[in-house]
N, C-alpha and C. Protein backbone atom coordinates (compact mmCIF):
# COMPACT_ATOMS: atom_id res chain seq x y z
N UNK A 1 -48.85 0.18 30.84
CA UNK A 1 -50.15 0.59 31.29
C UNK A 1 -50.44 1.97 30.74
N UNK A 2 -51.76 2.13 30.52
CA UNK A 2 -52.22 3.37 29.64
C UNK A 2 -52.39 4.38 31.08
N UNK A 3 -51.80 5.72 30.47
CA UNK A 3 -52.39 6.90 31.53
C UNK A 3 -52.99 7.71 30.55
N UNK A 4 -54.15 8.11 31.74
CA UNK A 4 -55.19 8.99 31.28
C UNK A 4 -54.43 10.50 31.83
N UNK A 5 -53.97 11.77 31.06
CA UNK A 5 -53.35 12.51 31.41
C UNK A 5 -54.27 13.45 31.59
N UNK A 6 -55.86 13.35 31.28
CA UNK A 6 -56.82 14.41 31.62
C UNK A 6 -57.79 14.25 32.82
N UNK A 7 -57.40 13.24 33.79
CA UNK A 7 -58.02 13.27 34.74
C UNK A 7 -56.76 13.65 36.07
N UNK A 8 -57.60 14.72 37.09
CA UNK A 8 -57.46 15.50 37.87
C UNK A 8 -56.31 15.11 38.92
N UNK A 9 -54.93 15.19 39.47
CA UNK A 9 -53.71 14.99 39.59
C UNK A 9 -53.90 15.49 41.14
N UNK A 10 -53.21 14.27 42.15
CA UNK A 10 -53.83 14.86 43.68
C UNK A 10 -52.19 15.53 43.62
N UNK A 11 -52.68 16.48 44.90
CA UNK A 11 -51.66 17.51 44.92
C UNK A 11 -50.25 16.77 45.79
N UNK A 12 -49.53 17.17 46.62
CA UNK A 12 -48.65 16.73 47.81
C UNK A 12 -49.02 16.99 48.92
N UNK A 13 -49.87 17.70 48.97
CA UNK A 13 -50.82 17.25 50.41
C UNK A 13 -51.65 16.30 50.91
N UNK A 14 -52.00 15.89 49.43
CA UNK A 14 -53.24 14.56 49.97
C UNK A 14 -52.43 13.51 49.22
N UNK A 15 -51.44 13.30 48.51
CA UNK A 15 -50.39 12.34 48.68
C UNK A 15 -49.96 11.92 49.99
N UNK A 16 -49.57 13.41 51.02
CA UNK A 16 -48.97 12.91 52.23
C UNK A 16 -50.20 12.42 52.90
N UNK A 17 -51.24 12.90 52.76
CA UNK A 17 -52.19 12.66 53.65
C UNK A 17 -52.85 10.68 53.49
N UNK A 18 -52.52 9.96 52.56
CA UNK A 18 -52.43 8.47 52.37
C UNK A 18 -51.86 8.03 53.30
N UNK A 19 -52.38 7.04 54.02
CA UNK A 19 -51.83 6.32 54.95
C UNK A 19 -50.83 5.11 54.49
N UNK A 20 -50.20 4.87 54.95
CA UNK A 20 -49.05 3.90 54.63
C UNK A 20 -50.51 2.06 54.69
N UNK A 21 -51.23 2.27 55.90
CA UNK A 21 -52.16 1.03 55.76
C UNK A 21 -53.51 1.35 54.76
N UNK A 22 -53.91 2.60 54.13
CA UNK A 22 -54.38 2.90 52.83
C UNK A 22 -53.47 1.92 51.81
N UNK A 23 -52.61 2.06 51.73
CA UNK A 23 -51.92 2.06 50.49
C UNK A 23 -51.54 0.32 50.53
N UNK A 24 -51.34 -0.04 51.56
CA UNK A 24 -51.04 -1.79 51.55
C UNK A 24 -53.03 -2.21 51.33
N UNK A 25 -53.95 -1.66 51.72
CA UNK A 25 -55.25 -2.29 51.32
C UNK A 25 -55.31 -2.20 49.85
N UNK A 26 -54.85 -1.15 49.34
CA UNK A 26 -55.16 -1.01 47.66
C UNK A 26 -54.33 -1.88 47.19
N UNK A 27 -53.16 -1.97 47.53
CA UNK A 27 -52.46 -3.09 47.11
C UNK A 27 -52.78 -4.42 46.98
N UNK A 28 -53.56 -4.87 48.43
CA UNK A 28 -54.24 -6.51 48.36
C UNK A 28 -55.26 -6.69 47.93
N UNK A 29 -56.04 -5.52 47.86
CA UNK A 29 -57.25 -5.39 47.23
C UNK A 29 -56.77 -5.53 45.13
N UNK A 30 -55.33 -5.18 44.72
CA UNK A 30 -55.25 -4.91 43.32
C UNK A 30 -54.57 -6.70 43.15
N UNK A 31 -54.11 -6.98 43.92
CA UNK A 31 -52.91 -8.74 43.98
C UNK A 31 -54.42 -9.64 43.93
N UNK A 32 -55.69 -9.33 44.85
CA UNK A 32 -56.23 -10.35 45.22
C UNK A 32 -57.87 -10.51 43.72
N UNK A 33 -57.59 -9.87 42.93
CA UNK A 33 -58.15 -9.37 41.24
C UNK A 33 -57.49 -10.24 40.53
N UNK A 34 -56.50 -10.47 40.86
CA UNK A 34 -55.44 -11.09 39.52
C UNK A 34 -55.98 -12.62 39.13
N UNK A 35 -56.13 -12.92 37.96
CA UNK A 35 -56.29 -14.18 37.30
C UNK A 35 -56.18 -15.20 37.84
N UNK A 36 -57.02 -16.49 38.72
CA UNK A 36 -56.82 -17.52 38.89
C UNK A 36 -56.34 -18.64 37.78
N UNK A 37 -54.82 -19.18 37.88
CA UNK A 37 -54.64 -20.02 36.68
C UNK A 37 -54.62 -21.20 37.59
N UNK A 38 -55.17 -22.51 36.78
CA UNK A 38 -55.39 -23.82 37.47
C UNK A 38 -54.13 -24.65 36.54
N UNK A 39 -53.75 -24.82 36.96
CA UNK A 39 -51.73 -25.65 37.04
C UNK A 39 -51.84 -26.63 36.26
N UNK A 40 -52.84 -27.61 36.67
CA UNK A 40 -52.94 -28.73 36.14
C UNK A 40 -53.64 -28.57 35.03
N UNK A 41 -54.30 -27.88 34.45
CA UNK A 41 -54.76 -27.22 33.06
C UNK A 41 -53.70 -26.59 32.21
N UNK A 42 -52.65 -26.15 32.77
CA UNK A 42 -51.70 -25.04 32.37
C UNK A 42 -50.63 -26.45 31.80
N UNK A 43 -50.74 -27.23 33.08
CA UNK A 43 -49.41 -28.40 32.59
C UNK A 43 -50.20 -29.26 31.17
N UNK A 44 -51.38 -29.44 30.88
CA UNK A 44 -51.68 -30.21 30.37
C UNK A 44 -51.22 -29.82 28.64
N UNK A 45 -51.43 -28.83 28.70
CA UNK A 45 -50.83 -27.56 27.34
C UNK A 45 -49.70 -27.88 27.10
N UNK A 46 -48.67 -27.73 28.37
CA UNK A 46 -47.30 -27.60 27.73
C UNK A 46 -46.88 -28.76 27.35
N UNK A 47 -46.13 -28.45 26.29
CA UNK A 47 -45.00 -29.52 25.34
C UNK A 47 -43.45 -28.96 25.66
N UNK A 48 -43.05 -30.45 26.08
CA UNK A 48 -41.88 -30.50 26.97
C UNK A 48 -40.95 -31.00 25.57
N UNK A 49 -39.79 -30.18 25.41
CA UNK A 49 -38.82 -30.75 24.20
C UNK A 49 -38.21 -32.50 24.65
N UNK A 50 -38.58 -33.02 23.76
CA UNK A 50 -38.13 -34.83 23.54
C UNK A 50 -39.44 -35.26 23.77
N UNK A 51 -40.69 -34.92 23.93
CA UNK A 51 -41.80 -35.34 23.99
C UNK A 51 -41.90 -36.10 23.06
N UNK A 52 -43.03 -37.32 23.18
CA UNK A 52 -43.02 -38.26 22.52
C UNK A 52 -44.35 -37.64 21.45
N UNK A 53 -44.03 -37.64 20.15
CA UNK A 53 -45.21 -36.88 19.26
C UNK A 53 -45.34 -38.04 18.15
N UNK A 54 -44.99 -39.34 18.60
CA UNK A 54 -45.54 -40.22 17.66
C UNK A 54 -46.91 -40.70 16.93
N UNK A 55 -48.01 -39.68 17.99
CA UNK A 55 -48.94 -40.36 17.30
C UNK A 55 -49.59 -39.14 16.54
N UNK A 56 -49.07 -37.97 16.72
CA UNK A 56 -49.57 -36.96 16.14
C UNK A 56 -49.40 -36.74 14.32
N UNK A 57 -50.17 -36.06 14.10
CA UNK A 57 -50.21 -36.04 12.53
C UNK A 57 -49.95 -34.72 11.97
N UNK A 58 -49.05 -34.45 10.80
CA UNK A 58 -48.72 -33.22 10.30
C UNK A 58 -50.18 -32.71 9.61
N UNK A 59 -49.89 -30.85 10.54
CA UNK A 59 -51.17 -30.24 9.54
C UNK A 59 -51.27 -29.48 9.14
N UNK A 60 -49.45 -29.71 7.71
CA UNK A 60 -49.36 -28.50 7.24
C UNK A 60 -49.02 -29.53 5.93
N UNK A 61 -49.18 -29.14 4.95
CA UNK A 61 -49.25 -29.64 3.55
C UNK A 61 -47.58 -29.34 2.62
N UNK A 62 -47.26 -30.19 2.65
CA UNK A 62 -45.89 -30.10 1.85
C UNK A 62 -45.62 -30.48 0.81
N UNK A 63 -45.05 -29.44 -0.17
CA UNK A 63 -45.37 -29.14 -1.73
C UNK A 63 -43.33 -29.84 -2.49
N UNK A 64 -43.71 -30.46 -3.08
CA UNK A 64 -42.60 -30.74 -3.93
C UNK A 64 -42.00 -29.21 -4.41
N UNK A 65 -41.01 -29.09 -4.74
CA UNK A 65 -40.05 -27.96 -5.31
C UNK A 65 -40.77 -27.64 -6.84
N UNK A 66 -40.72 -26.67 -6.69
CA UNK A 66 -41.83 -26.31 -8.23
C UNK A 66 -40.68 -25.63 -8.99
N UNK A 67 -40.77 -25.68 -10.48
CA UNK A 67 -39.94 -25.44 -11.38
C UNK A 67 -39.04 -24.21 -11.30
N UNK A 68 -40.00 -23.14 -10.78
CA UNK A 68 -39.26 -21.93 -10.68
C UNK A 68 -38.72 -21.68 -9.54
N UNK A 69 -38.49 -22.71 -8.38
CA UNK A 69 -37.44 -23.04 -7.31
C UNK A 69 -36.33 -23.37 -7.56
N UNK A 70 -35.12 -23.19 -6.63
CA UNK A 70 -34.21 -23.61 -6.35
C UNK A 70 -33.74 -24.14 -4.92
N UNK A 71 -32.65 -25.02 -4.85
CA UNK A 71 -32.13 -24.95 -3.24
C UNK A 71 -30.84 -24.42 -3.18
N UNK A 72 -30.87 -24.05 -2.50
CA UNK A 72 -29.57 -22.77 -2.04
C UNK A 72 -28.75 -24.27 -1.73
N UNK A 73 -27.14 -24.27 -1.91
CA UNK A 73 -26.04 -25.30 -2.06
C UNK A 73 -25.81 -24.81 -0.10
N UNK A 74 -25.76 -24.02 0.08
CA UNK A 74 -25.11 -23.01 1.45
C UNK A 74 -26.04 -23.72 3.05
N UNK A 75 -27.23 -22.56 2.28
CA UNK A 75 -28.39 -22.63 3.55
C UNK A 75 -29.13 -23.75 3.41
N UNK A 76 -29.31 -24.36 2.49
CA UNK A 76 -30.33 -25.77 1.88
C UNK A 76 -31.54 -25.74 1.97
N UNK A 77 -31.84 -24.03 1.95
CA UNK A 77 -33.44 -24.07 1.74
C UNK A 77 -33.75 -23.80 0.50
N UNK A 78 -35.43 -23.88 0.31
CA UNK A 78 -35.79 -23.61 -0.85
C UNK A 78 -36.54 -22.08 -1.51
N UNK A 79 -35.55 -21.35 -2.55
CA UNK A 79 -35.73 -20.39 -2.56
C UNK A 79 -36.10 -20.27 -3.88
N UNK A 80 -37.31 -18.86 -4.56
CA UNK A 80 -37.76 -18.62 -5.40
C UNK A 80 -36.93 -18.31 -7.03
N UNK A 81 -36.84 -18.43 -7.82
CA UNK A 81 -35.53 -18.01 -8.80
C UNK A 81 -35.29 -16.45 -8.62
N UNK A 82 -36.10 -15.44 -8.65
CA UNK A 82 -35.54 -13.95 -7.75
C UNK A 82 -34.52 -13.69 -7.15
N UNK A 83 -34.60 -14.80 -5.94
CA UNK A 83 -33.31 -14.81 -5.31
C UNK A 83 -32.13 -15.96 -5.62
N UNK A 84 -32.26 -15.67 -6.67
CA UNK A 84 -30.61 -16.28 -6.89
C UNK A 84 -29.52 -15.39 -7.52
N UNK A 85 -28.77 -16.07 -6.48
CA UNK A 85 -27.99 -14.98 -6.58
C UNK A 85 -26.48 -14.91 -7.77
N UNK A 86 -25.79 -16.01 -7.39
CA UNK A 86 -25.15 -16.79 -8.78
C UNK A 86 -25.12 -18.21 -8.62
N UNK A 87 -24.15 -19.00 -9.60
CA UNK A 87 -24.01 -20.60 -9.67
C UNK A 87 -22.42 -20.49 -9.33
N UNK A 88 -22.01 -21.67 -8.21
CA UNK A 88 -20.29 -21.38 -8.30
C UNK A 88 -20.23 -22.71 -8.44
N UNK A 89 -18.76 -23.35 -8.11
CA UNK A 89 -19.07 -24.70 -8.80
C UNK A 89 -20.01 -26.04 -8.08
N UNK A 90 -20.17 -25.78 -6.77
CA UNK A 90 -21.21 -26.72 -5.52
C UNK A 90 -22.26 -26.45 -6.32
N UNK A 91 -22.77 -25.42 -6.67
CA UNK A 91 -24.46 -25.25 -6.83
C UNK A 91 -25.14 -23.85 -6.99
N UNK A 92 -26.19 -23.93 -6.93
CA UNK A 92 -26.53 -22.79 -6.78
C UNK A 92 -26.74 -21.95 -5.59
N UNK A 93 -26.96 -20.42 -5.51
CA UNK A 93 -26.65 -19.62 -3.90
C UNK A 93 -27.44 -18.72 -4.23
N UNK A 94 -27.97 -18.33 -3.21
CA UNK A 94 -28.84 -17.36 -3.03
C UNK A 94 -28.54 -16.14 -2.76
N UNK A 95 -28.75 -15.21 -2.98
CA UNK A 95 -28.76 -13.80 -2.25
C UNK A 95 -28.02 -13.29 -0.56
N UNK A 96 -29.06 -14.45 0.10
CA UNK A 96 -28.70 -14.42 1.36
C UNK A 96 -27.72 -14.90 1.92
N UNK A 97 -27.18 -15.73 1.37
CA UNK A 97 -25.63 -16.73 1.78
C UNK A 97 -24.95 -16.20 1.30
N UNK A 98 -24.83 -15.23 -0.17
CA UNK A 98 -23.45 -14.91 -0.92
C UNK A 98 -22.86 -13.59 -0.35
């Protein structure tokens, strides 16, 4: 939370002078502000791991390995020729695995 350090600082007198039932009203008065979330809107969102996603469709576009790629023998991803790092006898390795 942001403090404003140029506005005016009550002293320890009118600290003490707060009532203990002051201070529980500001309180229910700051709890009873807070965001109504509706559950059954909230559940409808979440994706539960083993969910069934059969009918859904990929909507991200996936590119064949382009010439100046490689796959790392190690990690088995696909990395740019930059990062290669050497050839041992499995394959090639990247930077990051060697």
């Amino acid at each position: 939370m942001a403090t404003d350090y140029d506005t005016p600082r009550k002293t320890d007198e009118e600290l003490a002078e707060d009532s203990i039932e002051d201070l529980k009203a500001r309180r229910a008065e700051k709890s009873s502000a807070m965001l109504d979330v509706d559950e059954a809107e909230l559940a409808e969102t979440l994706e539960l791991p083993g969910a069934d996603l059969s009918d859904e469709r990929l909507t991200v576009e996936v590119l064949p390995r382009q010439a100046d790629e490689f796959t790392c023998t190690k990690c088995f991803l696909v990395h740019h020729r930059s990062q290669l790092d050497h050839e041992d006898a499995v394959g090639l390795v990247c930077t990051e695995c060697s």
